[in-house]
PDB file of N, CA and C in Angstrom:
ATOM      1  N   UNK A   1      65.865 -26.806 -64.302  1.00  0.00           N
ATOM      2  CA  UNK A   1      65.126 -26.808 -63.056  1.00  0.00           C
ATOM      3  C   UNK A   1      64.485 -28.161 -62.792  1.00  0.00           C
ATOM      4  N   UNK A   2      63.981 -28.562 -63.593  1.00  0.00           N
ATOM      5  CA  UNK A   2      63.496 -30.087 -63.965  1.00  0.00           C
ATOM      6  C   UNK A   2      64.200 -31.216 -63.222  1.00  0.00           C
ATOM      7  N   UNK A   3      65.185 -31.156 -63.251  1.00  0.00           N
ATOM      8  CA  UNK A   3      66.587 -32.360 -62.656  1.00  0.00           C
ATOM      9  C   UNK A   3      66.577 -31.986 -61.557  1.00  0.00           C
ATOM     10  N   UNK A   4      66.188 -30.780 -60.976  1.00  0.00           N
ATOM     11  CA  UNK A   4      66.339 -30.820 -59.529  1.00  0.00           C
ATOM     12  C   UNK A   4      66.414 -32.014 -58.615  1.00  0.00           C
ATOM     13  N   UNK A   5      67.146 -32.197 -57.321  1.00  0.00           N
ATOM     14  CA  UNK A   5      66.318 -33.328 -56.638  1.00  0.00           C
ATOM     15  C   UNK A   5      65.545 -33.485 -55.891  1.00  0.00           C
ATOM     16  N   UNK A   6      64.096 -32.510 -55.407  1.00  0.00           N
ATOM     17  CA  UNK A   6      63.257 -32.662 -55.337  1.00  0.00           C
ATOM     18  C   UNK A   6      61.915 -32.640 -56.109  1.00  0.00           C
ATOM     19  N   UNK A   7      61.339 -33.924 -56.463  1.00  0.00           N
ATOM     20  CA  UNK A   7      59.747 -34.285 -57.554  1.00  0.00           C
ATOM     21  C   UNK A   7      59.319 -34.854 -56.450  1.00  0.00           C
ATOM     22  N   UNK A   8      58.152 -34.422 -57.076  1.00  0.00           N
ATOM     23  CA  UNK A   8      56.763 -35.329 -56.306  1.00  0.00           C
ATOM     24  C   UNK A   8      55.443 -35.132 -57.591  1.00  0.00           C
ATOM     25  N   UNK A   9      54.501 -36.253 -57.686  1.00  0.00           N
ATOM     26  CA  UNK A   9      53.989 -36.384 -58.801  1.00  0.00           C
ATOM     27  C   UNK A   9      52.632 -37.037 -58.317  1.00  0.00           C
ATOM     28  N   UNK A  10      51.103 -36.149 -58.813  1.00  0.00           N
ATOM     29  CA  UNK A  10      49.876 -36.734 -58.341  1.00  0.00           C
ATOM     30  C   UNK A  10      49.173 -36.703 -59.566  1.00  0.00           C
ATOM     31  N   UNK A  11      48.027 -36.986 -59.257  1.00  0.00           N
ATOM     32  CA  UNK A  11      47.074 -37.170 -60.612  1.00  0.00           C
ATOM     33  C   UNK A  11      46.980 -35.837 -61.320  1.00  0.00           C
ATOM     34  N   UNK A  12      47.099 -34.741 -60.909  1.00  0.00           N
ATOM     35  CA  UNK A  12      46.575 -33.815 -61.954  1.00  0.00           C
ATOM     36  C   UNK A  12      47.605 -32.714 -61.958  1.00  0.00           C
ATOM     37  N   UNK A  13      48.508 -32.567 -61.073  1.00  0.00           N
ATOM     38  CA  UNK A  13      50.060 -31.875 -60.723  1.00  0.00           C
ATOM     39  C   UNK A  13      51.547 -32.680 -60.681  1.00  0.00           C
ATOM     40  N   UNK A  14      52.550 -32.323 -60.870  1.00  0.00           N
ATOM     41  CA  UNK A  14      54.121 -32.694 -61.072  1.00  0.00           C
ATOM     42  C   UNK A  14      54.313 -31.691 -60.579  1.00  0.00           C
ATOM     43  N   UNK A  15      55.055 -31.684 -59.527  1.00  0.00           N
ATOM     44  CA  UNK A  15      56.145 -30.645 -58.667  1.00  0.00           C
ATOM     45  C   UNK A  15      57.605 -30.928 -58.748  1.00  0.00           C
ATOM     46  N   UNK A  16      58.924 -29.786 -59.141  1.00  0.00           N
ATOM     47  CA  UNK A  16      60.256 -30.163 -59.302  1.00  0.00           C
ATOM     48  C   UNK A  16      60.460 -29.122 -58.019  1.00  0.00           C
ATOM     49  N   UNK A  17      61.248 -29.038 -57.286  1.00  0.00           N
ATOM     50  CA  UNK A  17      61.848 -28.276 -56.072  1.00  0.00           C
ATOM     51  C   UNK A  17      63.349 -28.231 -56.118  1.00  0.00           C
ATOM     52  N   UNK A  18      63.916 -27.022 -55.961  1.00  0.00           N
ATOM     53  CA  UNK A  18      64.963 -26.868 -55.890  1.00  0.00           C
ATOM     54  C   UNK A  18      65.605 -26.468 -54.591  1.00  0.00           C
ATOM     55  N   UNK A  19      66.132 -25.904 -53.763  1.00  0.00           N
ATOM     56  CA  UNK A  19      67.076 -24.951 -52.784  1.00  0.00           C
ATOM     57  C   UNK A  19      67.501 -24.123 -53.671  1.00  0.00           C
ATOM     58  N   UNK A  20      67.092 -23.005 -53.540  1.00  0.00           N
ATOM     59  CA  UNK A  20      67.911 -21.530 -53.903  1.00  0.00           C
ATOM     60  C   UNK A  20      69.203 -20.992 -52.638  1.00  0.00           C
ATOM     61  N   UNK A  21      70.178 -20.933 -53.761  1.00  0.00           N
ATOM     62  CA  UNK A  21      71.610 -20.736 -52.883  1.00  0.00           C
ATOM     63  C   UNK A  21      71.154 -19.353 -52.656  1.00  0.00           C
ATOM     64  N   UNK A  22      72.034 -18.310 -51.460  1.00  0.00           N
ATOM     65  CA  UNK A  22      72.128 -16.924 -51.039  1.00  0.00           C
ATOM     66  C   UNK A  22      70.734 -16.228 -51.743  1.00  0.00           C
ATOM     67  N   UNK A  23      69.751 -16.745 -51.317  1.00  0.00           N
ATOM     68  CA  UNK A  23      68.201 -16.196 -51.916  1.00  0.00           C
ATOM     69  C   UNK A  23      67.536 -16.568 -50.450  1.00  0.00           C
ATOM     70  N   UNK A  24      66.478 -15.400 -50.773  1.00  0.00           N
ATOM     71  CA  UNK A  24      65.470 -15.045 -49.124  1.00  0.00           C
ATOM     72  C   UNK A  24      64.390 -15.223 -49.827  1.00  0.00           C
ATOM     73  N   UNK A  25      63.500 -15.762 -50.776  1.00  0.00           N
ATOM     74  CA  UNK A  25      62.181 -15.806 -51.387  1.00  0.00           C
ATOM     75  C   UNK A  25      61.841 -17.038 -51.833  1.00  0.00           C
ATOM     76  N   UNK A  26      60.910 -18.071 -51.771  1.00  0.00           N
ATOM     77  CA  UNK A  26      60.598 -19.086 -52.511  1.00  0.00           C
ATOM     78  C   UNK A  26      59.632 -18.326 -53.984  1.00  0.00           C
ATOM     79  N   UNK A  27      60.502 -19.136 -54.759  1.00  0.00           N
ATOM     80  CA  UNK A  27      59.748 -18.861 -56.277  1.00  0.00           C
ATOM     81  C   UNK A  27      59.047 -19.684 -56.605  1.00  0.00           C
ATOM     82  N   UNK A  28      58.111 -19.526 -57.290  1.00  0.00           N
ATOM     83  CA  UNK A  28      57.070 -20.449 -57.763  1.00  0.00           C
ATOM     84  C   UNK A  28      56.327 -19.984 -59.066  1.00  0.00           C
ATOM     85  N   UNK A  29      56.733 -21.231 -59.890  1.00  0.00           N
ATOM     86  CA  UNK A  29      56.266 -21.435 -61.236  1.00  0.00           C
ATOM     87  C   UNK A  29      54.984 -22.152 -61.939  1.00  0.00           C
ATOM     88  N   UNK A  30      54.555 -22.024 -62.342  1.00  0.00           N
ATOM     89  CA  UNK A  30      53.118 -22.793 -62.711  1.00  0.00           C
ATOM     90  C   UNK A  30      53.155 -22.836 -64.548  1.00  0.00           C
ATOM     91  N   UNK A  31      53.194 -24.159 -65.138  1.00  0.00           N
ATOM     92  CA  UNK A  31      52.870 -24.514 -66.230  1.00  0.00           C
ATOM     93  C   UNK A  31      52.124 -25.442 -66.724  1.00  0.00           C
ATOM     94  N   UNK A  32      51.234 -24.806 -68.058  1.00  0.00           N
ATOM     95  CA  UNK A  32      49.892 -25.973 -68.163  1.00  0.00           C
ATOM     96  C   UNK A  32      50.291 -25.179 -69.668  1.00  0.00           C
ATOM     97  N   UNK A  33      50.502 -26.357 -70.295  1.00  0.00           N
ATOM     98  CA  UNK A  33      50.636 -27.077 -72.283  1.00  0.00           C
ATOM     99  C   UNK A  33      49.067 -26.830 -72.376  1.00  0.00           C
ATOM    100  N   UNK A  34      49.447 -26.929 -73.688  1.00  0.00           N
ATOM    101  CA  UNK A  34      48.521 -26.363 -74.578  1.00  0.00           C
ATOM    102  C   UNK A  34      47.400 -27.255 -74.443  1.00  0.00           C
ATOM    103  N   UNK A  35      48.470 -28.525 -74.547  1.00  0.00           N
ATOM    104  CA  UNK A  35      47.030 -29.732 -74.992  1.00  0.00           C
ATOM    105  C   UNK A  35      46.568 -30.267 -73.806  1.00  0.00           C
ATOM    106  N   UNK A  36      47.046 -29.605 -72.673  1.00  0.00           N
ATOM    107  CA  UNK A  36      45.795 -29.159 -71.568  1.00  0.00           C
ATOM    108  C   UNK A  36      44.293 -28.826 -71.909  1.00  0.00           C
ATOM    109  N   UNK A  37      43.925 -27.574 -72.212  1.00  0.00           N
ATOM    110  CA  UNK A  37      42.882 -27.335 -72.863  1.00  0.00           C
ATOM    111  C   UNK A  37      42.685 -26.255 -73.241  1.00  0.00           C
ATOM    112  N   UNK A  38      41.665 -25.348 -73.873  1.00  0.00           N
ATOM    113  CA  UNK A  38      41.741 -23.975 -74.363  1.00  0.00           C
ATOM    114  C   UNK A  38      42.667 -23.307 -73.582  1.00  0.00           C
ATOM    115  N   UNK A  39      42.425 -22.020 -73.607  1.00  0.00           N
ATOM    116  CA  UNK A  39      43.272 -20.662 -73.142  1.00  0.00           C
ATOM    117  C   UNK A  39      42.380 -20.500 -72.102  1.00  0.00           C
ATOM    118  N   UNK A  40      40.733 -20.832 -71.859  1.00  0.00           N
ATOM    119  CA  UNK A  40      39.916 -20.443 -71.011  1.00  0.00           C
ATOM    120  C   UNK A  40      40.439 -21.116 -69.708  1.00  0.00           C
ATOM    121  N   UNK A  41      40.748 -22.678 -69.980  1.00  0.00           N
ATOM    122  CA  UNK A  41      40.776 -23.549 -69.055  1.00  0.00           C
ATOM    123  C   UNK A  41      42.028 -23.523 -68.554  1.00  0.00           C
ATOM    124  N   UNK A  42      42.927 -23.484 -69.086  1.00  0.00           N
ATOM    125  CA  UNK A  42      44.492 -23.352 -68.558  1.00  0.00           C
ATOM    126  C   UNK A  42      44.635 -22.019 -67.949  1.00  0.00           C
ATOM    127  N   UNK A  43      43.781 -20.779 -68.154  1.00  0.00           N
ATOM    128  CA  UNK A  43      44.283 -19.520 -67.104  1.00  0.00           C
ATOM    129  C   UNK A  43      42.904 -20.015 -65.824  1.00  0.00           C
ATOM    130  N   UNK A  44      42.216 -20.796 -65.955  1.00  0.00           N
ATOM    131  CA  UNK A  44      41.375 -21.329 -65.108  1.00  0.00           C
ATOM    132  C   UNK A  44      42.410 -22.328 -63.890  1.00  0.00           C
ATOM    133  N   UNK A  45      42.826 -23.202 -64.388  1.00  0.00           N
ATOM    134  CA  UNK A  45      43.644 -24.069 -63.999  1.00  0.00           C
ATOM    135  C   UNK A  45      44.716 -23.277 -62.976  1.00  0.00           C
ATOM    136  N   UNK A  46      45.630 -22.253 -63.675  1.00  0.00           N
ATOM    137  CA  UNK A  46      46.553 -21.370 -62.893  1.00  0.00           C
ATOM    138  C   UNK A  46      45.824 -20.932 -61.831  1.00  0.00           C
ATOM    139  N   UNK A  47      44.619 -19.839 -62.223  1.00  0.00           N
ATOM    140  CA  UNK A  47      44.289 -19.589 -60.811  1.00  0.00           C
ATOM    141  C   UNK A  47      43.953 -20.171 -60.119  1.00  0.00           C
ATOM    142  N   UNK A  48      43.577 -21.980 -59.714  1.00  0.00           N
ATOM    143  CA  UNK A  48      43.003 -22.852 -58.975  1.00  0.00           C
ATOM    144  C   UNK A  48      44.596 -22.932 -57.903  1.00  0.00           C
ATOM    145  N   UNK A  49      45.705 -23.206 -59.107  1.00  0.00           N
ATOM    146  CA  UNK A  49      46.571 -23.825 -58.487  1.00  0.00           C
ATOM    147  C   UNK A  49      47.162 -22.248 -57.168  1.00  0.00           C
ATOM    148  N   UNK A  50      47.066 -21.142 -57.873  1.00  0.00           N
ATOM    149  CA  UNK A  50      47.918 -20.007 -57.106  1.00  0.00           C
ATOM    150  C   UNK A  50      46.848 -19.826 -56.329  1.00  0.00           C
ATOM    151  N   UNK A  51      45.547 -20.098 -55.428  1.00  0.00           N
ATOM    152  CA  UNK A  51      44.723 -19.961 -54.602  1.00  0.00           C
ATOM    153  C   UNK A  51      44.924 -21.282 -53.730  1.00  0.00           C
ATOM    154  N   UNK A  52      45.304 -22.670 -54.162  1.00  0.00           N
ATOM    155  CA  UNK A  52      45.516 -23.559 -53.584  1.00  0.00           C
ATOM    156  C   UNK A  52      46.941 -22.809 -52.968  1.00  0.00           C
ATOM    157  N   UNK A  53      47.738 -22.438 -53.725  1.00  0.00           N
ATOM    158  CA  UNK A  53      49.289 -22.241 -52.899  1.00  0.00           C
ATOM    159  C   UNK A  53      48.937 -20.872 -51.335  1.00  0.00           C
ATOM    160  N   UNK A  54      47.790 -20.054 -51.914  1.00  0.00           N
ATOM    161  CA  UNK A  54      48.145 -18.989 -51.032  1.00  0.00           C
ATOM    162  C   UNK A  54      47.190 -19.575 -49.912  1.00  0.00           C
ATOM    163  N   UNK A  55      46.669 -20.603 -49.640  1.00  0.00           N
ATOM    164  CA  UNK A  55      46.110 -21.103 -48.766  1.00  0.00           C
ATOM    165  C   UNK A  55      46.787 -22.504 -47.710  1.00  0.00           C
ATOM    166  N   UNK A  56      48.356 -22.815 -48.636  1.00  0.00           N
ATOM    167  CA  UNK A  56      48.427 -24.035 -47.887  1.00  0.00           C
ATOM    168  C   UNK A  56      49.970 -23.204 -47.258  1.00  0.00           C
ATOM    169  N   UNK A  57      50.735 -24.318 -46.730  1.00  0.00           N
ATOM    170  CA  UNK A  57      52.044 -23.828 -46.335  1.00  0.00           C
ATOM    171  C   UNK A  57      53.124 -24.125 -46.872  1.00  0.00           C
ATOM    172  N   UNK A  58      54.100 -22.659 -46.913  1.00  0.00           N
ATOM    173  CA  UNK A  58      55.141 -22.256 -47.847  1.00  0.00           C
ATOM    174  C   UNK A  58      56.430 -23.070 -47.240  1.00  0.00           C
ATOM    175  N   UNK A  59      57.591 -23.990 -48.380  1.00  0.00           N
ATOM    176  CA  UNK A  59      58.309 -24.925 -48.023  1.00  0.00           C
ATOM    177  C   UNK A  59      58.898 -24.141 -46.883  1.00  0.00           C
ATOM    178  N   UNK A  60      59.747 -24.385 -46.269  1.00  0.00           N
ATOM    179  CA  UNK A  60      60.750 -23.798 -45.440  1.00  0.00           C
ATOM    180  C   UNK A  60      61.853 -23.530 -46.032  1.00  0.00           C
ATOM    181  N   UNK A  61      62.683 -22.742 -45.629  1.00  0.00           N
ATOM    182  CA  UNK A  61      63.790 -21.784 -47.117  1.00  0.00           C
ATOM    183  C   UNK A  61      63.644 -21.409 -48.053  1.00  0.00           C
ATOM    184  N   UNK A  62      64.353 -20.861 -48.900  1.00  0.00           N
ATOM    185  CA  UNK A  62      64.266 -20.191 -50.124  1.00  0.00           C
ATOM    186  C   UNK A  62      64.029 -21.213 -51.540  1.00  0.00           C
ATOM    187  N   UNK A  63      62.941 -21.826 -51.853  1.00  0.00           N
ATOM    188  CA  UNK A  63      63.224 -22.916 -52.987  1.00  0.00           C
ATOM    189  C   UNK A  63      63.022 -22.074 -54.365  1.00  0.00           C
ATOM    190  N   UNK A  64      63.083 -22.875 -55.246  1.00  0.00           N
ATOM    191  CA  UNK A  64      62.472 -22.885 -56.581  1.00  0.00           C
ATOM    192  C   UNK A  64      61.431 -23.788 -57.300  1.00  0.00           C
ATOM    193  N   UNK A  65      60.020 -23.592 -57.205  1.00  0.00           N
ATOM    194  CA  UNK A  65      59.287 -24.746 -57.744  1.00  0.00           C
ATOM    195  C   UNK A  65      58.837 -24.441 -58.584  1.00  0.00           C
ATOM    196  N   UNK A  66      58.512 -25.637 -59.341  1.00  0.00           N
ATOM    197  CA  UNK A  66      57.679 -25.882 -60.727  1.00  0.00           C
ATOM    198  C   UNK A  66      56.640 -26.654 -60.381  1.00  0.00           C
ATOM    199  N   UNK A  67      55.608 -25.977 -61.030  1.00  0.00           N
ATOM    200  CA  UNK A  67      54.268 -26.913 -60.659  1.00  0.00           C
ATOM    201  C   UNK A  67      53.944 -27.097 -62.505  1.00  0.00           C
ATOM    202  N   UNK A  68      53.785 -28.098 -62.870  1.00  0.00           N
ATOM    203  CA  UNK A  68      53.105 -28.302 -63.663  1.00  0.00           C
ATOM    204  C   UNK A  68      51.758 -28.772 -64.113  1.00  0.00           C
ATOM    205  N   UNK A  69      50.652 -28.406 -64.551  1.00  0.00           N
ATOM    206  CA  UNK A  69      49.506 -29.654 -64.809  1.00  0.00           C
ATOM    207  C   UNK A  69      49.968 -30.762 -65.844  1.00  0.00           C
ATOM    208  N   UNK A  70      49.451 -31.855 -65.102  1.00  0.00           N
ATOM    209  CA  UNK A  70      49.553 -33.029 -65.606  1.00  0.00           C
ATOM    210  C   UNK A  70      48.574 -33.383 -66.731  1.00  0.00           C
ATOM    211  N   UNK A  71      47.013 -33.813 -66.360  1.00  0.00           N
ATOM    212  CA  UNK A  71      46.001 -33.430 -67.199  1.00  0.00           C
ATOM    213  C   UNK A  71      44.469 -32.446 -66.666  1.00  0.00           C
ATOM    214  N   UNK A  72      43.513 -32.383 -67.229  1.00  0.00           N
ATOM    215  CA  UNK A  72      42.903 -30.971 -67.334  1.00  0.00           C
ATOM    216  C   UNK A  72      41.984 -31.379 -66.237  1.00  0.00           C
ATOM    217  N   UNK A  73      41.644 -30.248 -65.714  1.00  0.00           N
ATOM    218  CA  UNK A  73      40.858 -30.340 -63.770  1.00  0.00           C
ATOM    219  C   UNK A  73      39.771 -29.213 -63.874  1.00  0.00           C
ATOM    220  N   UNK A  74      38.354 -29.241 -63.365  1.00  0.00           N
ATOM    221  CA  UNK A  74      37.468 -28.713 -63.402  1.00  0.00           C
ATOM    222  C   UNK A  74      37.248 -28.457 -62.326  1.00  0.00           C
ATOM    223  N   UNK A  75      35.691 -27.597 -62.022  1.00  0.00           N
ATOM    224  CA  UNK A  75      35.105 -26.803 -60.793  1.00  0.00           C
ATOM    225  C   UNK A  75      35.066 -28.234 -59.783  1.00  0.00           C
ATOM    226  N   UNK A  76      34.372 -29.448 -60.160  1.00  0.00           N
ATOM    227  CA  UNK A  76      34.251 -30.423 -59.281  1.00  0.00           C
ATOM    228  C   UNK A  76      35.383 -30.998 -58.661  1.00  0.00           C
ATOM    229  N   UNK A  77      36.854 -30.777 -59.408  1.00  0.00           N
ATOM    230  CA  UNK A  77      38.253 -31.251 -59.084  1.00  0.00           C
ATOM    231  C   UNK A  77      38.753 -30.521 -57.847  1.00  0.00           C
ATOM    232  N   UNK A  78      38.102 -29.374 -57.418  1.00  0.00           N
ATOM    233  CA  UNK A  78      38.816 -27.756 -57.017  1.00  0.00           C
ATOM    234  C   UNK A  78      39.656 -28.855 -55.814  1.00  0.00           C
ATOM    235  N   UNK A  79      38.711 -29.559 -55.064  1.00  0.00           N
ATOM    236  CA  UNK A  79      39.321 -29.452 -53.877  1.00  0.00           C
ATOM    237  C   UNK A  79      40.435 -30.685 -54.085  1.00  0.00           C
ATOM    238  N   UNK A  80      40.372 -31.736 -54.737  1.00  0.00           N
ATOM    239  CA  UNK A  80      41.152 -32.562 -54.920  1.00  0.00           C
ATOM    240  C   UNK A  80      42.602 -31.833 -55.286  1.00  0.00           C
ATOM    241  N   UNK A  81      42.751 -30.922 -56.237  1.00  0.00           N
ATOM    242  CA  UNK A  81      44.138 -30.456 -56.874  1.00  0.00           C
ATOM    243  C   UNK A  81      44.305 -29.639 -55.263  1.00  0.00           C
ATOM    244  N   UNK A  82      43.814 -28.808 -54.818  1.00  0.00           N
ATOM    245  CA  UNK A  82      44.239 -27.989 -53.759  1.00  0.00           C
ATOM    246  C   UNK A  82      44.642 -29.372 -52.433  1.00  0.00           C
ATOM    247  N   UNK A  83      43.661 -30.422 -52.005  1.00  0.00           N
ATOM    248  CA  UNK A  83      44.539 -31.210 -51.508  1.00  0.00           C
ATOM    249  C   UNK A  83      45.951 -31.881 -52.043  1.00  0.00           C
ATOM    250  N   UNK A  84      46.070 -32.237 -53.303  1.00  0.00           N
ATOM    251  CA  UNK A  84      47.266 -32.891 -53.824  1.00  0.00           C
ATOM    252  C   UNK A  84      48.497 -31.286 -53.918  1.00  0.00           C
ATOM    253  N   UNK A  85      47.982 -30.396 -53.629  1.00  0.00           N
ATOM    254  CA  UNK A  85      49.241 -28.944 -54.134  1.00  0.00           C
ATOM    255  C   UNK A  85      49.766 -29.147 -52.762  1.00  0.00           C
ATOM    256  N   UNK A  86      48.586 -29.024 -52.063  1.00  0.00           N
ATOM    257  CA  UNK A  86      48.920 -28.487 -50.156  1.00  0.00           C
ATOM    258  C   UNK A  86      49.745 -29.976 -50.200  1.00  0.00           C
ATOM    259  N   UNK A  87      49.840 -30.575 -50.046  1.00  0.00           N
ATOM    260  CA  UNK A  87      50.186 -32.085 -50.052  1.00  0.00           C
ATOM    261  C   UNK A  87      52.111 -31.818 -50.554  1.00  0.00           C
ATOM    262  N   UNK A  88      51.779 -31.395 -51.556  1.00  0.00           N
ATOM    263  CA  UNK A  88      53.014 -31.409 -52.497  1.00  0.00           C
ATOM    264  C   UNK A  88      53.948 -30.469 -51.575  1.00  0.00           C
ATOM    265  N   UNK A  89      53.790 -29.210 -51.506  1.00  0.00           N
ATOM    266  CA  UNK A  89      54.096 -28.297 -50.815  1.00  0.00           C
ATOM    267  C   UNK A  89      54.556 -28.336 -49.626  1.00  0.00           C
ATOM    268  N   UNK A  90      53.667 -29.423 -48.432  1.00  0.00           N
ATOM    269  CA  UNK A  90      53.943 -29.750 -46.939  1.00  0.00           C
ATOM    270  C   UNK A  90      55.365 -30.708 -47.160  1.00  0.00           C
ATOM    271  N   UNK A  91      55.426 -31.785 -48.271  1.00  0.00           N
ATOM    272  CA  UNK A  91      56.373 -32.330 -48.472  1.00  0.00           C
ATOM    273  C   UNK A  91      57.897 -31.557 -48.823  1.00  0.00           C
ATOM    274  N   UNK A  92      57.732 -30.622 -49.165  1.00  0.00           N
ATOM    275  CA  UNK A  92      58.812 -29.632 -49.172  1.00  0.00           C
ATOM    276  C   UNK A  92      59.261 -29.248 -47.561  1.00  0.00           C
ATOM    277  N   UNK A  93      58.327 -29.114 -46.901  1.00  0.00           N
ATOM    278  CA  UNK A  93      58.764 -28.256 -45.832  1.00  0.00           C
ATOM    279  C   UNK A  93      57.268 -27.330 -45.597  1.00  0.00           C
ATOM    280  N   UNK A  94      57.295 -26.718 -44.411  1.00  0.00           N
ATOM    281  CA  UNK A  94      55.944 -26.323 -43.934  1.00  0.00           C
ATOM    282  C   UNK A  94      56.388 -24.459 -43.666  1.00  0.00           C
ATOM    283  N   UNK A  95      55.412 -23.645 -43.289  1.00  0.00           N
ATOM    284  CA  UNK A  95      55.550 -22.207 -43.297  1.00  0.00           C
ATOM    285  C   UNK A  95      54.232 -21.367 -43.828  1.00  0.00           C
ATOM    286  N   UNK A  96      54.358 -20.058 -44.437  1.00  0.00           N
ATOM    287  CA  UNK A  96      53.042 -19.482 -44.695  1.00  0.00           C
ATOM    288  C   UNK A  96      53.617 -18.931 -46.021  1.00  0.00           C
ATOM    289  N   UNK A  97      52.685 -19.346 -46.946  1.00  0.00           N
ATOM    290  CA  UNK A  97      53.196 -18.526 -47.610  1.00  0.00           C
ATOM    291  C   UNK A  97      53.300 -17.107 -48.476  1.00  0.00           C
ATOM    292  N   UNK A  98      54.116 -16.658 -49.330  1.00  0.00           N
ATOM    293  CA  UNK A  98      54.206 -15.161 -49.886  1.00  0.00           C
ATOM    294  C   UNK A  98      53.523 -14.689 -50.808  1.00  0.00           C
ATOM    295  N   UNK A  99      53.089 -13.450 -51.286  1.00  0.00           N
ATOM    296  CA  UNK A  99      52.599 -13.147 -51.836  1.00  0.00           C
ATOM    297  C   UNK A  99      52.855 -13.142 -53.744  1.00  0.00           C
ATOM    298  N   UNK A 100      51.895 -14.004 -53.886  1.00  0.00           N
ATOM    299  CA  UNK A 100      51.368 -14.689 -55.237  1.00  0.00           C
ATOM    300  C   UNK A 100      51.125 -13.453 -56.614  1.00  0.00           C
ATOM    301  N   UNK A 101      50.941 -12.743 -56.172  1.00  0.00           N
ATOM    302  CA  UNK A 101      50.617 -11.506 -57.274  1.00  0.00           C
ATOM    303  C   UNK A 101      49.919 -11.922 -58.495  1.00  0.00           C
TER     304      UNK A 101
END
């Protein structure tokens, strides 16, 4: 998924984007390593990033993304990572997006 040819890369996120062939859903992946930081901070981190996604706009078509954290982001970061996601995301393509579960 990685080799895809769509990346885009900010201070505290790496995005890979794919096109999903004969698929109606954009998927979306979220990964944060260990040596991110505890277990507290990395399921902290996820939910920053899947509240940034259900607030900005969903690429246009069916993709496949990977969001990764780059390095570790706190309460004072919130809005910076949610500008650099929405950011990442608009560069894909624009829309609303689906439900995050």
């Amino acid at each position: 998924m990685l080799k895809g040819p769509g990346r885009r890369s900010g201070a505290f996120v790496a995005m890979s984007f794919r096109a999903r062939e004969s698929a109606t859903e954009t998927r979306i992946g979220i990964s944060v390593s260990r040596r991110v930081g505890s277990a507290v901070a990395r399921n902290y981190m996820r939910r920053v990033i899947r509240e940034c996604l259900r607030s900005c706009s969903e690429p246009r078509g069916p993709l496949d993304i990977v969001i990764v954290v780059r390095r570790a982001f706190g309460r004072r970061e919130f809005r910076s990572v949610c500008d650099e996601v929405g950011d990442m995301v608009s560069a894909a393509g624009g829309g609303a997006v689906a439900d995050l579960a």
